[in-house]
C-alpha atoms as a PDB file:
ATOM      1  CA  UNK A   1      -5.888 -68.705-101.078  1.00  0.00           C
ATOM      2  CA  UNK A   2      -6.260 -71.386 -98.447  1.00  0.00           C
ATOM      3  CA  UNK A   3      -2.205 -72.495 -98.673  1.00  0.00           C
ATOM      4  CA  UNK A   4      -1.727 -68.813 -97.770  1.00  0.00           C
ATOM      5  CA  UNK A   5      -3.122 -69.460 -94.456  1.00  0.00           C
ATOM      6  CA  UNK A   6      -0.785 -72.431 -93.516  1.00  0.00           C
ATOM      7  CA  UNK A   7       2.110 -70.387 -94.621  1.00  0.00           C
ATOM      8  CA  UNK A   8       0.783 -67.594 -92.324  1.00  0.00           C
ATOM      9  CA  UNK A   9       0.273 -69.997 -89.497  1.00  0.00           C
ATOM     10  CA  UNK A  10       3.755 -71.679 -89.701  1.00  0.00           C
ATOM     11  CA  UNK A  11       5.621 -68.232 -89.771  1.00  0.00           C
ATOM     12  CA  UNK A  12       3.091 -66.591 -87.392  1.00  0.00           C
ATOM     13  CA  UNK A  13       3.680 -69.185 -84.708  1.00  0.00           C
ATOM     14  CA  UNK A  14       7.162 -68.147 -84.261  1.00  0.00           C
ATOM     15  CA  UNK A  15       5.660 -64.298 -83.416  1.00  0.00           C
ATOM     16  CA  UNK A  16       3.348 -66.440 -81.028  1.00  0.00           C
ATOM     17  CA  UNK A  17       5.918 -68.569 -78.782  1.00  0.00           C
ATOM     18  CA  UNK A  18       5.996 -65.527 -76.734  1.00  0.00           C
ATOM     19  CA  UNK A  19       2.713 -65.100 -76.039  1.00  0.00           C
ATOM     20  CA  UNK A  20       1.794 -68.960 -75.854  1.00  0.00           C
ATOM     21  CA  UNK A  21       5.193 -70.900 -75.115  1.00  0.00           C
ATOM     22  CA  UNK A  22       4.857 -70.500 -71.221  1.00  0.00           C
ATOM     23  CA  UNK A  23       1.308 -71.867 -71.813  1.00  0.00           C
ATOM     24  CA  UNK A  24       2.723 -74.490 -73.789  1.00  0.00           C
ATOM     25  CA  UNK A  25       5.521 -75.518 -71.521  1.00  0.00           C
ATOM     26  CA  UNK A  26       3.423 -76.023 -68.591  1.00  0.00           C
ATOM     27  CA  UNK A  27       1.249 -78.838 -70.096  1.00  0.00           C
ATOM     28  CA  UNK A  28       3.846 -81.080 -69.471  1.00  0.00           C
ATOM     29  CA  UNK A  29       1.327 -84.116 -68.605  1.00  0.00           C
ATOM     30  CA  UNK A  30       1.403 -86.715 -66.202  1.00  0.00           C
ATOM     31  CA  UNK A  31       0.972 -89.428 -68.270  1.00  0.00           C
ATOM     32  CA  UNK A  32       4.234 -89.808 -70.318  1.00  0.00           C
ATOM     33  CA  UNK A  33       2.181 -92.295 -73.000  1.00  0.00           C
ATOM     34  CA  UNK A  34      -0.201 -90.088 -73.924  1.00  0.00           C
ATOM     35  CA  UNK A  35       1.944 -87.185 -73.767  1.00  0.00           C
ATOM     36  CA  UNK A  36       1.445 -86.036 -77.877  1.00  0.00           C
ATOM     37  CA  UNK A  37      -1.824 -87.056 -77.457  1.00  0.00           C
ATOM     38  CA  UNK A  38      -2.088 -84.636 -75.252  1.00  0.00           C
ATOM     39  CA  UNK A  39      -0.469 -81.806 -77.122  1.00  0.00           C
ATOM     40  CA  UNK A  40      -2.087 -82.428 -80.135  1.00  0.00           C
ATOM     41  CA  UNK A  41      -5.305 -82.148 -78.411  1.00  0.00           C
ATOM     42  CA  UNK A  42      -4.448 -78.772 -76.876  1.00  0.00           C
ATOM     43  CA  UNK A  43      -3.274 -77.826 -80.609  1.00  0.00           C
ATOM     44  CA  UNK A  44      -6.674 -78.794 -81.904  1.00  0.00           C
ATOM     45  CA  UNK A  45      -9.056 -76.809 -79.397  1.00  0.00           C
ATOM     46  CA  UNK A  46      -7.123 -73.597 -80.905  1.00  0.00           C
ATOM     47  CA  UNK A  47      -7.203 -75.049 -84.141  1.00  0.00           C
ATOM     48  CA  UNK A  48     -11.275 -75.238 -83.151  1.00  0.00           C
ATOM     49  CA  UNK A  49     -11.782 -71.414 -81.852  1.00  0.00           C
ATOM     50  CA  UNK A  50      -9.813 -69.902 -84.907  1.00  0.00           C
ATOM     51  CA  UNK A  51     -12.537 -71.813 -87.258  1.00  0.00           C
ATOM     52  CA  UNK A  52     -14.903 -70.482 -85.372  1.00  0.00           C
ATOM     53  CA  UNK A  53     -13.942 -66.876 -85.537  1.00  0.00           C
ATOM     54  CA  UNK A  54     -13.565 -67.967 -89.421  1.00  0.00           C
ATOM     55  CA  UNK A  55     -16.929 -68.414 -89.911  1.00  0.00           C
ATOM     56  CA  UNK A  56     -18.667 -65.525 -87.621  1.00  0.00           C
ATOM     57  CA  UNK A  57     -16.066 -63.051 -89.681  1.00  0.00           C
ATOM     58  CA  UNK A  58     -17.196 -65.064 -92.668  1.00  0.00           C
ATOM     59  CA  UNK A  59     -20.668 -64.202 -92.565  1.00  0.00           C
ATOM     60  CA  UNK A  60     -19.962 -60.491 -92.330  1.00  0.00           C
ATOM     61  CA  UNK A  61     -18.047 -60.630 -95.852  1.00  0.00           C
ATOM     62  CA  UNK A  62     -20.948 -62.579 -96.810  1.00  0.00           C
ATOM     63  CA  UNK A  63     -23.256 -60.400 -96.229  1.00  0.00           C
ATOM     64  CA  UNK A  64     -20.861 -57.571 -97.559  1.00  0.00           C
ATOM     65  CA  UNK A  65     -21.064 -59.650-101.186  1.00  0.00           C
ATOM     66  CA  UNK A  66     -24.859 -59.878-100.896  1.00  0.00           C
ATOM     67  CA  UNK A  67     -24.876 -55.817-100.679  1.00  0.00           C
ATOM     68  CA  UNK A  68     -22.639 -56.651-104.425  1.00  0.00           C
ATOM     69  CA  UNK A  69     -19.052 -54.853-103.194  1.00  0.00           C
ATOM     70  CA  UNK A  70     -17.166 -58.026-102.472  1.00  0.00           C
ATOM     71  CA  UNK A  71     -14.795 -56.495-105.208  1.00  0.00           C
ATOM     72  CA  UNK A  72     -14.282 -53.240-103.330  1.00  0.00           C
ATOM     73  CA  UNK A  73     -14.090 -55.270-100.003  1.00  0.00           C
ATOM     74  CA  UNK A  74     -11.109 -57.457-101.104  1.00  0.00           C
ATOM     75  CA  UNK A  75      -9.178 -54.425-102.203  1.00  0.00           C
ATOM     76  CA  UNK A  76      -9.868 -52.549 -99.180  1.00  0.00           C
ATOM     77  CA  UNK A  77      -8.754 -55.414 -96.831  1.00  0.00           C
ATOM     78  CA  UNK A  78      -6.017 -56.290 -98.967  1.00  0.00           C
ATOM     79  CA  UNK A  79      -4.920 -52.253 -98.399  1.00  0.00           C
ATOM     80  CA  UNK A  80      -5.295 -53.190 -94.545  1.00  0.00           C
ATOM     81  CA  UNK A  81      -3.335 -55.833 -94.690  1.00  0.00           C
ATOM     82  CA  UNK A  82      -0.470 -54.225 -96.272  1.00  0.00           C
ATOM     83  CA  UNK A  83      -0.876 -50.950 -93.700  1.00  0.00           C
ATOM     84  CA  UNK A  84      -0.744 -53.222 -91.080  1.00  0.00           C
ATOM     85  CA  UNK A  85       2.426 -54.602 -92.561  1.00  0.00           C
ATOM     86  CA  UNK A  86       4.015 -51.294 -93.092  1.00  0.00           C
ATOM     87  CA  UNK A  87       3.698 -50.498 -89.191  1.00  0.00           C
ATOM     88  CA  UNK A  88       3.825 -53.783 -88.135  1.00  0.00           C
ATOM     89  CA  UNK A  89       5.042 -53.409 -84.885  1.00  0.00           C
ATOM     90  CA  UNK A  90       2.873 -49.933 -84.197  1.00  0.00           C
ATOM     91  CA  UNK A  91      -0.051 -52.250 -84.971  1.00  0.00           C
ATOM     92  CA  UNK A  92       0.554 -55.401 -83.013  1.00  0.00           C
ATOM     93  CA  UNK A  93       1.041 -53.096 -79.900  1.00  0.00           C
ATOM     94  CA  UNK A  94      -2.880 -51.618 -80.931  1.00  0.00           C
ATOM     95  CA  UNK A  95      -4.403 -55.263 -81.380  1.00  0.00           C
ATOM     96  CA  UNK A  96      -2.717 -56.338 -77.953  1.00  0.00           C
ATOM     97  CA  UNK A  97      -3.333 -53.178 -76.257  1.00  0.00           C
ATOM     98  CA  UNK A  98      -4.380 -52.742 -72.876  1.00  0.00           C
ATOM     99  CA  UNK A  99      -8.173 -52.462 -73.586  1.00  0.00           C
ATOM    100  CA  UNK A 100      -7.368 -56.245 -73.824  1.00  0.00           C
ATOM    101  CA  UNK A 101      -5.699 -56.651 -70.841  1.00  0.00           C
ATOM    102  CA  UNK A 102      -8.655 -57.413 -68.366  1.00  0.00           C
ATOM    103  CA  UNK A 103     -10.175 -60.143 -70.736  1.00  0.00           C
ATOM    104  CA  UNK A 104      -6.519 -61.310 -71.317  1.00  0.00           C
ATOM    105  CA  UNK A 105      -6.038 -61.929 -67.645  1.00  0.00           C
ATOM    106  CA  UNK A 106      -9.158 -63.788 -67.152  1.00  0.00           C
ATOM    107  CA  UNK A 107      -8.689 -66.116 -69.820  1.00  0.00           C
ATOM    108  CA  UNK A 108      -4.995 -66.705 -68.406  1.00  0.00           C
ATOM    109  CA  UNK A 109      -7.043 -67.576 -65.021  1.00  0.00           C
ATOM    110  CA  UNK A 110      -9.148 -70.257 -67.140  1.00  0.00           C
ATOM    111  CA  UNK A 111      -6.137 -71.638 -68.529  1.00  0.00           C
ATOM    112  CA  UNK A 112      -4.370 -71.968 -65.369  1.00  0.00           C
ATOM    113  CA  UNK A 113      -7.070 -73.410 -63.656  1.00  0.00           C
ATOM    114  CA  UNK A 114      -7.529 -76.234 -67.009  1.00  0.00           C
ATOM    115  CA  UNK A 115      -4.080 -77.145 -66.451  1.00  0.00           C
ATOM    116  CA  UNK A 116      -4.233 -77.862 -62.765  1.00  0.00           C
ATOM    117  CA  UNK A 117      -7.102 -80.183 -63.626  1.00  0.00           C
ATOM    118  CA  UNK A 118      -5.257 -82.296 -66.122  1.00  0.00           C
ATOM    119  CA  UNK A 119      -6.826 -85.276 -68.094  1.00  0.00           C
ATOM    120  CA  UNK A 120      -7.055 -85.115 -72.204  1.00  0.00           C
ATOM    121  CA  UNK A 121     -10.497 -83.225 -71.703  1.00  0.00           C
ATOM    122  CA  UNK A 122      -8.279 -80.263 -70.322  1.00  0.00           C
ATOM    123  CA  UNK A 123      -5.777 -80.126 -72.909  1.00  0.00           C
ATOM    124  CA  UNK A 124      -8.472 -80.018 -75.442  1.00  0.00           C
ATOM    125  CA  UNK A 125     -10.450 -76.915 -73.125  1.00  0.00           C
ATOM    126  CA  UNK A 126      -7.243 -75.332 -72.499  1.00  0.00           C
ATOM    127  CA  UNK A 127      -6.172 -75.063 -76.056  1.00  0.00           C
ATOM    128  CA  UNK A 128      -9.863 -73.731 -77.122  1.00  0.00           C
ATOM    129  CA  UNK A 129      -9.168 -70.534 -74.562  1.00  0.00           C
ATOM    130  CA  UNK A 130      -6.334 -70.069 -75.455  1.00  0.00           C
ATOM    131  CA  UNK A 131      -7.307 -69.525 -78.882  1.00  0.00           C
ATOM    132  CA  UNK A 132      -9.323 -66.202 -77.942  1.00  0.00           C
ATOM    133  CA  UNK A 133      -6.133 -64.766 -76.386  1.00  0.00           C
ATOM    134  CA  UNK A 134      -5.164 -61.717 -78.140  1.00  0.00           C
ATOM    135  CA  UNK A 135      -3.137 -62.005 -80.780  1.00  0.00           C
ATOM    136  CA  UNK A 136      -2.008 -59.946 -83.619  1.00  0.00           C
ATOM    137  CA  UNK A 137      -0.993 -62.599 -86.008  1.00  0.00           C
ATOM    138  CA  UNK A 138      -4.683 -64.060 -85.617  1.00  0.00           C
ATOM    139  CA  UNK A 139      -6.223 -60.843 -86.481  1.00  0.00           C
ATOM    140  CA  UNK A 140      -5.012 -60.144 -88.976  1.00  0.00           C
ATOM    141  CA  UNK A 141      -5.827 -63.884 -90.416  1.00  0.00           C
ATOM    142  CA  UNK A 142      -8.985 -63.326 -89.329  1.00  0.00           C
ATOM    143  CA  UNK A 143      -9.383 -60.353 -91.789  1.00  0.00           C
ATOM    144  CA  UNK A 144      -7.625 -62.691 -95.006  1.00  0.00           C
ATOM    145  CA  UNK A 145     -10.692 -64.552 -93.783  1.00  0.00           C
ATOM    146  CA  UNK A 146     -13.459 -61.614 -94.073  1.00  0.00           C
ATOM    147  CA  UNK A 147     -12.213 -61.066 -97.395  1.00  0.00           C
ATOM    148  CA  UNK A 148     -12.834 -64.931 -98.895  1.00  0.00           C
ATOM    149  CA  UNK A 149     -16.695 -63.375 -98.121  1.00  0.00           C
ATOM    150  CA  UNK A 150     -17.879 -66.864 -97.274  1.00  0.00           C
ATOM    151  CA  UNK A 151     -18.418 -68.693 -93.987  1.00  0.00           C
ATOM    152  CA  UNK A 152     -17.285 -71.930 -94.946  1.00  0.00           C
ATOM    153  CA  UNK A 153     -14.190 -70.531 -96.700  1.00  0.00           C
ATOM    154  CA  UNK A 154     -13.798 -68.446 -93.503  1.00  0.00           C
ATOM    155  CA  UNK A 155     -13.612 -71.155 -91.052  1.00  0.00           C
ATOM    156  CA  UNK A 156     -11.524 -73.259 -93.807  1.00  0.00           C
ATOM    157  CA  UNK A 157      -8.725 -70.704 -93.333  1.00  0.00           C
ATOM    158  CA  UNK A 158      -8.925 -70.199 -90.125  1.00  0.00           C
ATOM    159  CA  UNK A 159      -8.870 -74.226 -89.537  1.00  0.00           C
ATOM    160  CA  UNK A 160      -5.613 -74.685 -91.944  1.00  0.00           C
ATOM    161  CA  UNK A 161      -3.997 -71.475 -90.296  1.00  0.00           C
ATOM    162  CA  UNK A 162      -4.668 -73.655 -86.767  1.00  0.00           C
ATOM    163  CA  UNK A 163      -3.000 -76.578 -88.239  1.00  0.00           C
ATOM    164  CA  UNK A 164       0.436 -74.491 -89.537  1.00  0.00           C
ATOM    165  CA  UNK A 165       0.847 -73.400 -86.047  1.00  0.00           C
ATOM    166  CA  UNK A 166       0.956 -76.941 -84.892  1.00  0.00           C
ATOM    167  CA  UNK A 167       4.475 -78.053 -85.635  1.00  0.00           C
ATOM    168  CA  UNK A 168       6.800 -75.052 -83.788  1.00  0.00           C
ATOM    169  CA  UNK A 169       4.428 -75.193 -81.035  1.00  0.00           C
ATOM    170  CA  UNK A 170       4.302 -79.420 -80.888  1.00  0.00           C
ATOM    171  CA  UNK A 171       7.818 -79.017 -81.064  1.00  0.00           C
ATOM    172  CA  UNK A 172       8.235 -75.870 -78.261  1.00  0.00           C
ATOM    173  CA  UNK A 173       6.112 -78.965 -76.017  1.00  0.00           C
ATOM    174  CA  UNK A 174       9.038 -81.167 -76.238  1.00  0.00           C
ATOM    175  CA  UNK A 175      11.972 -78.576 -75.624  1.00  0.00           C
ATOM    176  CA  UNK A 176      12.089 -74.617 -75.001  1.00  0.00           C
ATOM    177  CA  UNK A 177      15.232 -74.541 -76.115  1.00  0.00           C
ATOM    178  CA  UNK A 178      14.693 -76.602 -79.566  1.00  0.00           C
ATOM    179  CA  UNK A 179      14.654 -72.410 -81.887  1.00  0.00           C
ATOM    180  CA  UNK A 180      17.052 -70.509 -80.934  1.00  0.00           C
ATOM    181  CA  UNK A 181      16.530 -66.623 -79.990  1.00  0.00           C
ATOM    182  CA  UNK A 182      18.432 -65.763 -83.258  1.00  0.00           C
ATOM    183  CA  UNK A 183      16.433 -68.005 -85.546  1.00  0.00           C
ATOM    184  CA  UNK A 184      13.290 -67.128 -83.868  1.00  0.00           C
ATOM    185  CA  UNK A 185      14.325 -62.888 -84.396  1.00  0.00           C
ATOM    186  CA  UNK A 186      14.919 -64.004 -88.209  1.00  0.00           C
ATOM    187  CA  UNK A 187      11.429 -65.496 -88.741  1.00  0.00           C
ATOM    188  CA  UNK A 188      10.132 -62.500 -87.386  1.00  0.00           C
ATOM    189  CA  UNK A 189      11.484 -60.479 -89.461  1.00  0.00           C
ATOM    190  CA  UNK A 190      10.054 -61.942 -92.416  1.00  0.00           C
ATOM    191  CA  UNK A 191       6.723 -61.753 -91.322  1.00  0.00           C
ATOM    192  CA  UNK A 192       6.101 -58.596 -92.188  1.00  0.00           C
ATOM    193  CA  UNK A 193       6.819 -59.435 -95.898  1.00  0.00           C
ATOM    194  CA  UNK A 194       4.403 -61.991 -95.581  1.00  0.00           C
ATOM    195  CA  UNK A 195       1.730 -59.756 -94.573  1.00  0.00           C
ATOM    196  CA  UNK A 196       2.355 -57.774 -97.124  1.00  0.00           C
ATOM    197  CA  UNK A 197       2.901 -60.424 -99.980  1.00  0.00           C
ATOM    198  CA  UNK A 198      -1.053 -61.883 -98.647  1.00  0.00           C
ATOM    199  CA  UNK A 199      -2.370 -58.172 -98.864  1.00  0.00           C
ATOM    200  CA  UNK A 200      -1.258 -57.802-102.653  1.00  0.00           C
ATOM    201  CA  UNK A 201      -2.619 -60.775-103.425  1.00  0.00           C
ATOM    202  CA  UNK A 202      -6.506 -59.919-101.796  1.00  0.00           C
ATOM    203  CA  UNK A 203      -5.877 -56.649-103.731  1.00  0.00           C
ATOM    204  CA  UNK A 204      -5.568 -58.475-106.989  1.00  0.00           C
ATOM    205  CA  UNK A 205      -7.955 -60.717-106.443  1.00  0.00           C
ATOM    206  CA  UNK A 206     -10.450 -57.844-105.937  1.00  0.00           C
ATOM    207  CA  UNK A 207      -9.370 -56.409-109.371  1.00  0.00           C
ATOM    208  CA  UNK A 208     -10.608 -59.216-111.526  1.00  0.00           C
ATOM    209  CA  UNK A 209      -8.073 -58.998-114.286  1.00  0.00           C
ATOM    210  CA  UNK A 210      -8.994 -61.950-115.535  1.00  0.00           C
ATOM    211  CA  UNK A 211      -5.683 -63.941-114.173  1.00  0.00           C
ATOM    212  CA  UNK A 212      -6.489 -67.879-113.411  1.00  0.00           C
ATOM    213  CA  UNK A 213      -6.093 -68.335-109.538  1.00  0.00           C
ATOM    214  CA  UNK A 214      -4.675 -64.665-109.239  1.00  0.00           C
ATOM    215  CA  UNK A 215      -6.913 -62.357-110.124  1.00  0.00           C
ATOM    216  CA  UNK A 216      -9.962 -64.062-111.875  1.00  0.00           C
ATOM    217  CA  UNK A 217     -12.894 -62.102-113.221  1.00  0.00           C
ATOM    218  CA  UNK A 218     -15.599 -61.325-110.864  1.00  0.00           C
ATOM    219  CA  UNK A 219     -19.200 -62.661-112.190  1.00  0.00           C
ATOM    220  CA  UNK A 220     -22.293 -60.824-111.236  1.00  0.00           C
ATOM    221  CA  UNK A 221     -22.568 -59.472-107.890  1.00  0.00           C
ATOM    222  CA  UNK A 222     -24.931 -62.283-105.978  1.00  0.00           C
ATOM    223  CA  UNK A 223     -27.411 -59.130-104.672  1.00  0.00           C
ATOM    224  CA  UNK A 224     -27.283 -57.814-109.082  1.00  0.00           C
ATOM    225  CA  UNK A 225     -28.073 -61.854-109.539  1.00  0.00           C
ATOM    226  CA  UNK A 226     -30.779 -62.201-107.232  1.00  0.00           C
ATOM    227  CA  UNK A 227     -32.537 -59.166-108.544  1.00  0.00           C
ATOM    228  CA  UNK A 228     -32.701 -60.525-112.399  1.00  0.00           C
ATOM    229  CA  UNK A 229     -33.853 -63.569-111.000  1.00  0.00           C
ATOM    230  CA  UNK A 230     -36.853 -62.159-109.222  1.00  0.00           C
ATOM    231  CA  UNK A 231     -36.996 -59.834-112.337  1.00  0.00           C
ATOM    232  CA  UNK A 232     -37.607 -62.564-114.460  1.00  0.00           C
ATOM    233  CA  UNK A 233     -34.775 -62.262-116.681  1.00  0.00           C
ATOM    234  CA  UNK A 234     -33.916 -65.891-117.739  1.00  0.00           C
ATOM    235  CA  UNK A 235     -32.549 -65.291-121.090  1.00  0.00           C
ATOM    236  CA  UNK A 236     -29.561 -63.425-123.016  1.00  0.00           C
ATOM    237  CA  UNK A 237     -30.741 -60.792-125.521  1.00  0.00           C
END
């Protein structure tokens, strides 16, 4: 699942230069040689807070597969997915809504006050807030990322979905005008699709039909596995 999440990050960024691109334009840099240093700095410290959400959503599905439904969890979440696919617009107004909008404008007042700083250790700070700003695109990564049940796998996504975001908004750095408005309403509109496309798949994967790489059979829930274990059942009858 984790080539999903580059996929999802290239597409998503396009949603994103609206929300970021100002952000992005304004790190211009004083220092023309280290100028995509720079950038690529700022790219990582988002790259950096997505993994990190990865793995704190991680542990919930973790702890969701100890209780032995990480089947019925993948479904479910896959089912969200698609929802949120179905109304995508309805729902990226409801992630971004205004009971964000006070933590939203003091991040912004972090940022702002990173940039003014300048240096490489800037960059790197400004593009680790920015990675908390609300965002529906991330969300909804972030809950591909609850259903891989696993904190490692979690920030893994999360860290590859970073990295697909990097070159639209490397490139944004170097020119606002390098998508055009038509391309950019294009690429939007596919996202949905997308969305939808990853939310089958976690609902097939949850299904276990026995399909390599698909839908492969679930073992044992780990909670069923633990208990034979402390059972003492060590052999096949």
């Amino acid at each position: 699942m984790i080539w999903t999440a580059f996929i999802w990050g290239i597409l998503g960024s396009f949603h994103c230069i609206g929300m970021c691109g100002p952000i992005a334009l304004a790190l211009a840099g004083k220092d023309r040689n280290k100028y995509l240093f720079n950038k690529l700095l700022y790219n990582s410290g988002r790259a950096v807070t997505y993994s990190l959400l990865g793995g704190l959503v991680g542990m919930v599905g973790f702890s969701l597969s100890l209780a032995g439904i990480q089947q019925w969890v993948s479904i479910v979440l896959g089912l969200l997915i698609i929802g949120l696919a179905f109304f995508y617009k309805q729902s990226e107004k409801w992630i971004t809504g205004s009971s964000f909008s006070t933590t939203l404008i003091k991040i912004k007042s972090h940022l702002g006050k990173s940039i003014k700083r300048g240096g490489s250790k800037a960059f790197f700070v400004t593009g680790i807030l920015n990675g908390f700003l609300p965002c529906g695109m991330v969300y909804m990564a972030l809950v591909a990322s609850l259903a891989l049940q696993s904190p490692v796998m979690g920030m893994a996504y999360m860290f590859v979905f970073g990295l697909g975001t990097f070159p639209v908004m490397i490139l944004l750095m170097f020119s606002k005008d390098i998508f055009s408005l038509n391309f950019r309403m294009k690429m939007n509109k596919a996202m949905p699709y997308f969305v939808m496309f990853m939310g089958v798949l976690f609902v097939l994967r949850g299904m276990g039909w026995g399909i390599p790489y698909l839908s492969p059979t679930l073992g044992l829930p780990t909670a069923h596995a633990v208990e034979l274990l402390d059972s003492g059942v060590t052999h096949c009858e």
